[in-house]
Protein backbone atom coordinates (compact mmCIF):
# COMPACT_ATOMS: atom_id res chain seq x y z
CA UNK A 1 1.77 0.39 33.47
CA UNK A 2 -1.10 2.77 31.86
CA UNK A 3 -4.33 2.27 32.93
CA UNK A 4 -5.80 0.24 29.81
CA UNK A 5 -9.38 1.68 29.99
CA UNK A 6 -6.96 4.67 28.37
CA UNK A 7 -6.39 2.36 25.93
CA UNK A 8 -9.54 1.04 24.87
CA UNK A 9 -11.73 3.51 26.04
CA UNK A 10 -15.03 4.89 24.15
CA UNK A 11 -13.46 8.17 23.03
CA UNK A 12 -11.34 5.72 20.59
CA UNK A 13 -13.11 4.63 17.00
CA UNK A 14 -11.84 1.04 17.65
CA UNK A 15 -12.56 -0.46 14.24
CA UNK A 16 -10.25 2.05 12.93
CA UNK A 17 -7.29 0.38 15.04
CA UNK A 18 -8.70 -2.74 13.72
CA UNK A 19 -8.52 -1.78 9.98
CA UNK A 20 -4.97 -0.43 10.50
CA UNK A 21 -3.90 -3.49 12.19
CA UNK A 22 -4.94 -5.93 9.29
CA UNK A 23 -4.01 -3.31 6.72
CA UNK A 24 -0.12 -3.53 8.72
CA UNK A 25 -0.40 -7.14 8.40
CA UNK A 26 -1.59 -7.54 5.34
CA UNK A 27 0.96 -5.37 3.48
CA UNK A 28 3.68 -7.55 4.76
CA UNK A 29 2.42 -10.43 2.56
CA UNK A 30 3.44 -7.89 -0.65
CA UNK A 31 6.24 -5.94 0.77
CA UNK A 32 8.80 -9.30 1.92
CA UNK A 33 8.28 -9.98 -2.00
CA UNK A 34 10.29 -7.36 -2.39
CA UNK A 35 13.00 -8.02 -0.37
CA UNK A 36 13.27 -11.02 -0.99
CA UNK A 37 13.76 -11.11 -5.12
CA UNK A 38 15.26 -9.65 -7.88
CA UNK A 39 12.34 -8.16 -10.05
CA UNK A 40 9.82 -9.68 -7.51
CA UNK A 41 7.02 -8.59 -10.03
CA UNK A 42 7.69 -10.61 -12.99
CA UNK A 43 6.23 -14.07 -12.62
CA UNK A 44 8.98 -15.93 -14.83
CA UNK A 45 12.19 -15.31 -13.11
CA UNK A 46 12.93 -15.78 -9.32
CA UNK A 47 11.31 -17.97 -7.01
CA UNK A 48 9.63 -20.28 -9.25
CA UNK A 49 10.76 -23.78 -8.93
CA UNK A 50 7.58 -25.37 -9.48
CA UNK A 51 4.42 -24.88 -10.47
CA UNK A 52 3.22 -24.32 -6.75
CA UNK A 53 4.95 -21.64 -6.96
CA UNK A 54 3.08 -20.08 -9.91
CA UNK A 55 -0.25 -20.35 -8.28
CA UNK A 56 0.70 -19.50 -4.83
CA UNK A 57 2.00 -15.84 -6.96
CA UNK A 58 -1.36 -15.73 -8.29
CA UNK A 59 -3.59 -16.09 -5.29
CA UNK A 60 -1.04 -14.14 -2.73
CA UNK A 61 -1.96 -11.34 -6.48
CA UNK A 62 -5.51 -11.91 -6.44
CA UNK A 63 -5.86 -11.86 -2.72
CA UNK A 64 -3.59 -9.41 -1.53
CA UNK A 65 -2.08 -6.75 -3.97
CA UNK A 66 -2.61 -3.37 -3.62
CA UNK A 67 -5.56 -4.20 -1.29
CA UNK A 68 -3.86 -3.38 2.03
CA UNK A 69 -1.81 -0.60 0.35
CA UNK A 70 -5.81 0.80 -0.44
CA UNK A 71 -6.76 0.06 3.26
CA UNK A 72 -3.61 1.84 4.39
CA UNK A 73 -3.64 4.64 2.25
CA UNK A 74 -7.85 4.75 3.23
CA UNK A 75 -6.87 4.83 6.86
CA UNK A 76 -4.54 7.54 6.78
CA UNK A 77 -6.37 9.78 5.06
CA UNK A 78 -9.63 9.35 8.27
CA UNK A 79 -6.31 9.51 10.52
CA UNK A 80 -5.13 12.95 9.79
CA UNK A 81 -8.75 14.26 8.71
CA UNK A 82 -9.13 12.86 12.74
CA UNK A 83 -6.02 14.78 13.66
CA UNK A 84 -6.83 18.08 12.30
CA UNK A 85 -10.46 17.91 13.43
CA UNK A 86 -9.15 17.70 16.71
CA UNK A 87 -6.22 19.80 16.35
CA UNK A 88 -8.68 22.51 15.47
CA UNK A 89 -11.21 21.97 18.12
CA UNK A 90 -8.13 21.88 20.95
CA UNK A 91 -5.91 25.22 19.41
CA UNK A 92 -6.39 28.08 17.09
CA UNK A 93 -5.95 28.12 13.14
CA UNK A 94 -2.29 28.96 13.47
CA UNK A 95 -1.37 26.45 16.11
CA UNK A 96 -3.40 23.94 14.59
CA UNK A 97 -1.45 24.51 11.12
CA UNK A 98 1.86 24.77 12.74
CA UNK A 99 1.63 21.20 14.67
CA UNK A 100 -0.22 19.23 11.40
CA UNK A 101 2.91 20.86 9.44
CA UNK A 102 5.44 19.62 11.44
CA UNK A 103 3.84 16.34 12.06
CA UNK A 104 3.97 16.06 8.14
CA UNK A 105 7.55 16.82 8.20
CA UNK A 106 8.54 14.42 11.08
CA UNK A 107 7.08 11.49 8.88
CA UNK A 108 8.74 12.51 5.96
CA UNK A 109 11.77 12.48 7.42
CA UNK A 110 11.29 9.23 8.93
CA UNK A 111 10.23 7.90 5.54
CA UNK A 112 13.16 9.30 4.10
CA UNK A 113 15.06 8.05 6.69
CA UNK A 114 13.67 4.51 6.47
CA UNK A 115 14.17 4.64 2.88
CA UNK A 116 17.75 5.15 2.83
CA UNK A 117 18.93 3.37 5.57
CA UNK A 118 16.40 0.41 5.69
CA UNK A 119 14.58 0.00 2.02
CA UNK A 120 14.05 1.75 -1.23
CA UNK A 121 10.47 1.05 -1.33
CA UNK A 122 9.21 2.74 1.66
CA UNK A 123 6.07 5.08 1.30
CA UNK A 124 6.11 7.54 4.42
CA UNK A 125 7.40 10.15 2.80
CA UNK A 126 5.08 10.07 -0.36
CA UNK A 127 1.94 9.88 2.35
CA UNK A 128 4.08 12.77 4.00
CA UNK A 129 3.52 14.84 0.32
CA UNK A 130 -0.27 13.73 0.20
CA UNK A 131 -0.70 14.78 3.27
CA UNK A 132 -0.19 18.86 2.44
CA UNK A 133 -2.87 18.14 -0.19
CA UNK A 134 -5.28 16.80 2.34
CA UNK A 135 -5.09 20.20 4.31
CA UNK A 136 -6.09 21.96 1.47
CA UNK A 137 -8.75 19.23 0.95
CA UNK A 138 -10.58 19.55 4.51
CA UNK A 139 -13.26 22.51 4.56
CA UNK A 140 -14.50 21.33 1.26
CA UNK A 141 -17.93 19.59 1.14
CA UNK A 142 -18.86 16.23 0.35
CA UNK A 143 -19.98 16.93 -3.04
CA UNK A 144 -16.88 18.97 -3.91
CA UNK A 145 -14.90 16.23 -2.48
CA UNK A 146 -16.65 13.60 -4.50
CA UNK A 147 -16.06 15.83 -7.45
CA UNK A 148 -12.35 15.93 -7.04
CA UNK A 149 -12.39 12.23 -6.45
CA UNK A 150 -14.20 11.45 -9.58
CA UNK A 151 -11.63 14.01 -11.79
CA UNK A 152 -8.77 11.55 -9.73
CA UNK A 153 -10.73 8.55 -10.49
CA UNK A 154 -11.06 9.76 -14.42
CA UNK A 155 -7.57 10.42 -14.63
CA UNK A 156 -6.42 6.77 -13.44
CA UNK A 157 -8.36 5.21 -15.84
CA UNK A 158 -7.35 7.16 -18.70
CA UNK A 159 -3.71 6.18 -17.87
CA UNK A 160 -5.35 2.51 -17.65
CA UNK A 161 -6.75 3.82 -21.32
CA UNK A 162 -3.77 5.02 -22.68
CA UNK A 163 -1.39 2.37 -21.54
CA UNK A 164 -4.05 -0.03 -23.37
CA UNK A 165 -4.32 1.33 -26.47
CA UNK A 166 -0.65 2.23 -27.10
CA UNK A 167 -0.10 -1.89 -26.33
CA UNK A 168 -3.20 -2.43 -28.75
CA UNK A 169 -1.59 -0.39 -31.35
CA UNK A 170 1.55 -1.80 -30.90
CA UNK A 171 0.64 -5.30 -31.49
CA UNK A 172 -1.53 -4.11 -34.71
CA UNK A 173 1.85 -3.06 -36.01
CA UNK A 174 3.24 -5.87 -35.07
CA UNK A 175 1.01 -7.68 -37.06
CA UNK A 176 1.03 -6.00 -40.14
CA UNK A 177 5.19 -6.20 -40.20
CA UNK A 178 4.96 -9.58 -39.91
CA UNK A 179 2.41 -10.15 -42.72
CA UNK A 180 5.69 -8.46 -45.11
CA UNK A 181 7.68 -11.07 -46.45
CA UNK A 182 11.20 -10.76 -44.16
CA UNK A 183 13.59 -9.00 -47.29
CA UNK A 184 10.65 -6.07 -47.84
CA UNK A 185 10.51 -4.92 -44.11
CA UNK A 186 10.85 -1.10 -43.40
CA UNK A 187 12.80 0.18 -41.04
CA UNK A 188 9.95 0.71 -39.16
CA UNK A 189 8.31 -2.03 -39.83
CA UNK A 190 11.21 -3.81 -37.81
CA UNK A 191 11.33 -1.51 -35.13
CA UNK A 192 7.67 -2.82 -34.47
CA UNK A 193 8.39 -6.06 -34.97
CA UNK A 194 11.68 -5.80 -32.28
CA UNK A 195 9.35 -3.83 -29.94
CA UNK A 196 6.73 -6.25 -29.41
CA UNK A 197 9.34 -9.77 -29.74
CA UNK A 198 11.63 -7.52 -26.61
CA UNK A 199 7.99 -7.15 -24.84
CA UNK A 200 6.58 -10.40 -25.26
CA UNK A 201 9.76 -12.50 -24.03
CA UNK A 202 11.19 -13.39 -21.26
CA UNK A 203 13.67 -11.39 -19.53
CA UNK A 204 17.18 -12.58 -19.11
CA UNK A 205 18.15 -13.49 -15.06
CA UNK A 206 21.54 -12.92 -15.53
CA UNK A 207 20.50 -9.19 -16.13
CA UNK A 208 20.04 -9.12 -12.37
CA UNK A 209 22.94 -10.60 -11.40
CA UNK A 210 24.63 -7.36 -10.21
CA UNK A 211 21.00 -6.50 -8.40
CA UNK A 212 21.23 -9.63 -6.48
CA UNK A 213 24.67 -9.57 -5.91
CA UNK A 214 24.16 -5.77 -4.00
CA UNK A 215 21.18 -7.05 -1.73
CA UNK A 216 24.08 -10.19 -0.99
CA UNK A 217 26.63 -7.64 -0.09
CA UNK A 218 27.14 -5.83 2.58
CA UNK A 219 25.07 -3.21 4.54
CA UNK A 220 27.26 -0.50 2.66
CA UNK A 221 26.53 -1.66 -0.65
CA UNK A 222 22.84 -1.98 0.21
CA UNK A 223 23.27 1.79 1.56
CA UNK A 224 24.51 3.24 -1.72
CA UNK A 225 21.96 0.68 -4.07
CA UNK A 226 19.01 2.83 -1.90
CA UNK A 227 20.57 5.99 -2.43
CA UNK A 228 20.73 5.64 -6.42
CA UNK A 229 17.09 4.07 -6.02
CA UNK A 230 15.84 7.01 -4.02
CA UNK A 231 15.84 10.10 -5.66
CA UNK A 232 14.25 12.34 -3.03
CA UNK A 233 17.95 14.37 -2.81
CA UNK A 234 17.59 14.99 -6.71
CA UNK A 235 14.20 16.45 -6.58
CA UNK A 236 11.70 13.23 -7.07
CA UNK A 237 9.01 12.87 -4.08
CA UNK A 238 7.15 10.79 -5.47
CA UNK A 239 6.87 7.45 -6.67
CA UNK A 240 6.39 6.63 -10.16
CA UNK A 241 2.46 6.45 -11.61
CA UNK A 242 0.83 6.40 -7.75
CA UNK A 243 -0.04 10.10 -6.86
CA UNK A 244 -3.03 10.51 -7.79
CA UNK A 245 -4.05 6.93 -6.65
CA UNK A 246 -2.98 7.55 -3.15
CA UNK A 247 -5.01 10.91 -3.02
CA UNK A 248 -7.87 9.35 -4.38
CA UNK A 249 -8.13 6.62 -1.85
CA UNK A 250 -7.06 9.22 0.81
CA UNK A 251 -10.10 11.12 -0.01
CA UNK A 252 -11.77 8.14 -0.19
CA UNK A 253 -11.29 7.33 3.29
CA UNK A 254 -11.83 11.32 4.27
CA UNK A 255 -15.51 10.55 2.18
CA UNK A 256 -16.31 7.46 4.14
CA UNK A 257 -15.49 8.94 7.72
CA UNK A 258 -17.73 11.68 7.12
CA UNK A 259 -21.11 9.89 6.45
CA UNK A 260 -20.36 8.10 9.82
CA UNK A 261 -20.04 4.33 9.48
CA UNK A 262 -16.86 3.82 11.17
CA UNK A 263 -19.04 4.55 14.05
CA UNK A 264 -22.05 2.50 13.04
CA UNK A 265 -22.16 0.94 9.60
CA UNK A 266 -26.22 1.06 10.08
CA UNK A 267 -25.42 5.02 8.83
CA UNK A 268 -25.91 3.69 5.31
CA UNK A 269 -29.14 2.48 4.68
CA UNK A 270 -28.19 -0.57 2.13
CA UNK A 271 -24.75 -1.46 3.37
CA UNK A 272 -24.36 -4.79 2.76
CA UNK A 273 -26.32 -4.81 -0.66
CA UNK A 274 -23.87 -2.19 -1.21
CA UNK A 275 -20.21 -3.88 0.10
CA UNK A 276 -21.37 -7.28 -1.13
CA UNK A 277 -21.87 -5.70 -4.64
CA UNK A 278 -18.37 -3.83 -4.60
CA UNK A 279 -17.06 -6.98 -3.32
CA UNK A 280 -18.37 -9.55 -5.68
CA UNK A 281 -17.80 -7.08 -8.78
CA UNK A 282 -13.90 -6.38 -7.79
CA UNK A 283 -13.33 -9.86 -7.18
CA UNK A 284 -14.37 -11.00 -10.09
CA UNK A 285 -12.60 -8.36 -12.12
CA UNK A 286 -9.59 -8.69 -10.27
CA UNK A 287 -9.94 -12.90 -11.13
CA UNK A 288 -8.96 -11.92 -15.09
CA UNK A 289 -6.31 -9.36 -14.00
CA UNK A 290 -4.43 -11.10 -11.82
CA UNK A 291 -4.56 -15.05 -13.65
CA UNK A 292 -3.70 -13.39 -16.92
CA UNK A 293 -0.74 -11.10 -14.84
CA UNK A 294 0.32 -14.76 -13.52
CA UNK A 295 -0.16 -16.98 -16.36
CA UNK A 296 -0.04 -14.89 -19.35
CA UNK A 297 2.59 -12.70 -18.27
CA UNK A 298 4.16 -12.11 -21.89
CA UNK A 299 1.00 -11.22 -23.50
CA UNK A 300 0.09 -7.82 -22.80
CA UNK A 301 -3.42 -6.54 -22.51
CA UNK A 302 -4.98 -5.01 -25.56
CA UNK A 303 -8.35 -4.99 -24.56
CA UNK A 304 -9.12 -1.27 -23.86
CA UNK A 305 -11.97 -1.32 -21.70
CA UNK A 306 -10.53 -4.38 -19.66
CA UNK A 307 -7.81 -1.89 -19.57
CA UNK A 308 -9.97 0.60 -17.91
CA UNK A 309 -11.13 -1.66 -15.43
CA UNK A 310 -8.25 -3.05 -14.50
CA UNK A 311 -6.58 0.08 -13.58
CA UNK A 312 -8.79 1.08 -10.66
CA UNK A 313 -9.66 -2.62 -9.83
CA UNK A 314 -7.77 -2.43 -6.75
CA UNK A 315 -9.16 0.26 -5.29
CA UNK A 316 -12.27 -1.12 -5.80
CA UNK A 317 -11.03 -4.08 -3.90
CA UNK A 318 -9.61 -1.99 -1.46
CA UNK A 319 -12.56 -0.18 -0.29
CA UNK A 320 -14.95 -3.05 -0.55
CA UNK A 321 -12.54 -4.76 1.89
CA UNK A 322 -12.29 -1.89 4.36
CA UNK A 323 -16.37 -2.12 4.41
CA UNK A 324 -16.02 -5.53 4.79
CA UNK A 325 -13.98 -5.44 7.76
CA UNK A 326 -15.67 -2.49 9.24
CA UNK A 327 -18.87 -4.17 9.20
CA UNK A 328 -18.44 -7.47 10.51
CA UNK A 329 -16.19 -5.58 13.03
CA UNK A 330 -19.34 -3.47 14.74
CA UNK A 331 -21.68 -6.37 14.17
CA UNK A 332 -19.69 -8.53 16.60
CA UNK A 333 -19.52 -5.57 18.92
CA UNK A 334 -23.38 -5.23 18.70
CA UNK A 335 -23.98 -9.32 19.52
CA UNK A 336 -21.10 -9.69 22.44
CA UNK A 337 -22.67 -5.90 23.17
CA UNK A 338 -19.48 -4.85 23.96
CA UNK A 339 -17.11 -1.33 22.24
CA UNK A 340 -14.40 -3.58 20.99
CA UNK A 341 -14.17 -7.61 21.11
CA UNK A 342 -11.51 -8.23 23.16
CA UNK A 343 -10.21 -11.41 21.31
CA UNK A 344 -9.23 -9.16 18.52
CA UNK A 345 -7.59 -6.63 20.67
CA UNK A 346 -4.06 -8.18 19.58
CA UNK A 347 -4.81 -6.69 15.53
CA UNK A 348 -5.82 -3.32 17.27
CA UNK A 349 -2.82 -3.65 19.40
CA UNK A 350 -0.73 -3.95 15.76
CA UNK A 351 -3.26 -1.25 14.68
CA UNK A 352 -2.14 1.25 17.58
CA UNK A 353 1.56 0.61 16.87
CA UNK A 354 1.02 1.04 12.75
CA UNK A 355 4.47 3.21 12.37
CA UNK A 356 6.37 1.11 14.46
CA UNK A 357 5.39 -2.13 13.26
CA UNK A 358 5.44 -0.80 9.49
CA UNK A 359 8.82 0.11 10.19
CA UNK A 360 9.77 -3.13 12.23
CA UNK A 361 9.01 -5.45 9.44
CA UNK A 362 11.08 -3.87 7.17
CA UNK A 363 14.08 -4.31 9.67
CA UNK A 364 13.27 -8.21 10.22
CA UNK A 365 12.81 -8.60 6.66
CA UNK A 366 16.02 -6.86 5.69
CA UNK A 367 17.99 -9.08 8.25
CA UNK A 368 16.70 -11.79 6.79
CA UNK A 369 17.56 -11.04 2.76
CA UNK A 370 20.18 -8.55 2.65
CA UNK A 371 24.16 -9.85 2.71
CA UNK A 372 24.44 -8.25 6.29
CA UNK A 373 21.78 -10.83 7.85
CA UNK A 374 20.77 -14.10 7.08
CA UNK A 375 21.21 -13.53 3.19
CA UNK A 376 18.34 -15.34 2.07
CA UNK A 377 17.96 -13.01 -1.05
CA UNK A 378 16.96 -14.83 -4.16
CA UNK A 379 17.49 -17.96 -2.00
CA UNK A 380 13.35 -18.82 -1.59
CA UNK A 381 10.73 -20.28 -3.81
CA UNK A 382 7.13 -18.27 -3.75
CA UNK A 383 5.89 -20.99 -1.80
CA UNK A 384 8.54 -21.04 0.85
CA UNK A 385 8.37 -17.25 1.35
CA UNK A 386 4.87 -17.91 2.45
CA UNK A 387 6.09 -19.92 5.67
CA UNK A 388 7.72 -16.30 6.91
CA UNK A 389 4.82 -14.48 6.56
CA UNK A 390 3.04 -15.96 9.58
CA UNK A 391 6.44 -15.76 11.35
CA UNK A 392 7.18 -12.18 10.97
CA UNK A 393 3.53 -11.65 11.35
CA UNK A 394 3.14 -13.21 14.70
CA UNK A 395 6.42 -11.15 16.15
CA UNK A 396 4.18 -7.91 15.05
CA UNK A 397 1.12 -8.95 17.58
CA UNK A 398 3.28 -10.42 20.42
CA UNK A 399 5.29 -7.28 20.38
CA UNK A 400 2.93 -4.86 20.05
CA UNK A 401 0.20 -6.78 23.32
CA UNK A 402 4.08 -6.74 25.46
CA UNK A 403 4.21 -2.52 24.84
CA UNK A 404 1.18 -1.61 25.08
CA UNK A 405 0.70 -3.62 28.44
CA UNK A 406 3.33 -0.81 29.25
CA UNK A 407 2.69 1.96 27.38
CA UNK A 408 0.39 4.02 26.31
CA UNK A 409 1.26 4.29 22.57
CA UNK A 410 4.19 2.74 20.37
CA UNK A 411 8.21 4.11 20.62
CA UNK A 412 7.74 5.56 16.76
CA UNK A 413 4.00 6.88 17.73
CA UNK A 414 5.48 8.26 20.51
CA UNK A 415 8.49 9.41 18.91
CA UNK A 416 6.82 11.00 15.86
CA UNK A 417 4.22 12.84 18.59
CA UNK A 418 7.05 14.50 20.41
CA UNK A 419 8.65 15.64 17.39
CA UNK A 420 5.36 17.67 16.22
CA UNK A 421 5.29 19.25 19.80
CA UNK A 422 8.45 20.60 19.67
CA UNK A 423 7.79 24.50 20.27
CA UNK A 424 5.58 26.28 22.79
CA UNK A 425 5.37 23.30 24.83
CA UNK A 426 3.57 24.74 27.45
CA UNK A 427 1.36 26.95 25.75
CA UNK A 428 0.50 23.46 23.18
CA UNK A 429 -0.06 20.82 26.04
């Protein structure tokens, strides 16, 4: 058994472990969405039986989408801005280069592996991409970085622009073909008026029969269904429309590590008035997003500067929820006066084993859906899914205190470590 004070010693920013653990935890409360329907995005076709399960969709939305994606996404960029920092300190430029290289290519290929094998919507290997843009990212200075940032931030919301306004202009056409009497419409006129009728109603389930029937099948039909929806082996990294918002919150997190408040939040001079006005503003913004994405489903946005707002509103949330988290974290450190509260040392324990758990809830959650487990897929309302959750959840924290009581780091942590080391092993220990 490893001596713990390894484990939780003061050269470790525990908070971070913390974060990481509830960012793990919380993703699982989006991710067994999707393997568990059809579509799991649309709110009028699977797993609504009732109309519990319309509101439990919106608050698990509200609450929980893209949120701990943002914290995740956050906390790996601080983890490998940690990494090379140390890399570099410990080895020269080459050696240092050479290890963060490989370590990128080990988790790519565990990504790719995972998405293949395991589930199509895995996102190791895109972090593995963003990561070769962080090492370009990490001698530049705050204000460049906050530069960059903002030219990221600008872009995402004139997507969130652009999307808007083609749907605004859209339904404007819309409007005047229908204002023609029926036997005078243009061609075009009736292309606009089948455009916004095909966006505004609601999709057909039987569409998705052969999708459901696949995830019911067997393991080998679930294999080839991941290797048509993967398209890393025809030249597509990346998944669609989230590149630029994973680098942003990546630097994000790089930004927030440097001004020092993962070590003490008291860094920043007006933190709370700060996070309690980030979190009051993105919850409130994120109220009309996600009750009109739940309840008003069929009628598309055509508000542009709601438009705006709403795509970078989870970020927002995101990051006012990481300084959430990180605050209240050191404050009950500074009135137990302790380095880490020890009740909460099964989330860093989750936190420590983030790849492996990641990873392990896909597996569970595959068993449980797919044809070649349980084949629960499609079978669960909204509401019912919810009972998992804590299940699943639970298995994460009990597993992960039994390991580390053990070891000294998780079987993919240690895995993915040996991996980067593989050359010049004595000259790199």
């Amino acid at each position: 058994m490893d001596n713990q004070n390894t484990l939780y010693g003061p050269d470790r920013i525990h908070v971070l472990d913390f974060l990481r653990g509830i960012a793990v935890l919380g993703i699982l409360v989006l991710n067994i969405e999707n393997f568990a329907f059809a579509k799991s995005f649309n709110p009028y076709l699977f797993g609504f039986d009732t109309e519990l399960d319309h509101s439990v969709r919106f608050w698990v939305y509200y609450l929980f989408q893209g949120k701990f994606f943002s914290i995740f996404s956050i906390l790996f960029g601080v983890s490998f801005y940690l990494m090379m920092d140390k890399l570099s300190q410990k080895y020269n430029g080459l050696t240092a280069m050479d290890i963060y290289a490989r370590r990128l290519l080990v988790l790519f290929v565990i990504g790719i592996a995972h998405a293949y094998l395991v589930w199509d919507g895995d996102i190791l290997h895109h972090y593995a991409i963003c990561g070769l843009f962080l090492f370009t990212l990490r001698s530049f200075g705050q204000k460049q970085l906050l530069l960059i940032s903002l030219l990221l931030c600008g872009s995402i919301m004139y997507n969130g622009y652009e999307r808007t306004n083609r749907a605004a202009e859209q339904y404007q056409a819309y409007q005047v073909a229908i204002s023609v009497e029926e036997d005078d419409h243009s061609s075009s006129q009736q292309r606009a008026i089948n455009r916004w009728q095909r966006r505004t109603s609601e999709s057909n389930p039987d569409y998705y029969q052969d999708d459901i029937s696949i995830r019911q099948g067997s393991y080998w039909d679930n294999l080839l269904e991941n290797i048509d929806s993967i398209k890393v082996i025809k030249g597509q990294l990346f998944h669609d429309n989230i590149l630029f918002n994973t680098l942003l919150l990546m630097m994000i997190g790089i930004l927030l590590y440097r001004t020092g408040i993962f070590e003490s939040y008291q860094k920043w001079r007006y933190y709370w008035s700060i996070t309690s006005g980030l979190l009051v503003l993105s919850m409130y913004l994120a109220y009309g997003r996600y009750h009109h994405w739940s309840f008003d489903y069929l009628s598309p946005n055509i508000h542009v500067i709601k438009g705006v707002m709403y795509s970078i509103i989870y970020i927002v949330q995101g990051v006012s929820y990481v300084l959430v988290l990180n605050g209240l974290y050191q404050k009950l450190c500074q009135s137990r006066h302790v380095n880490w509260p020890r009740y909460l040392k099964p989330i860093n324990n989750v936190g420590r084993m983030a790849l492996t758990n990641y990873l392990l809830q896909s597996l569970i959650c595959a068993l449980i859906f797919y044809g070649y487990g349980a084949n629960l897929f499609n079978q669960l309302s909204r509401s019912e899914l919810l009972m998992l959750i804590p299940v699943i959840g639970l298995f994460n924290i009990v597993f992960s205190c039994l390991y580390l009581y053990y070891f000294s780091q998780g079987p993919m942590e240690k895995l993915w470590r040996k991996w980067s080391y593989v050359t010049s092993a004595k000259s790199v220990y």
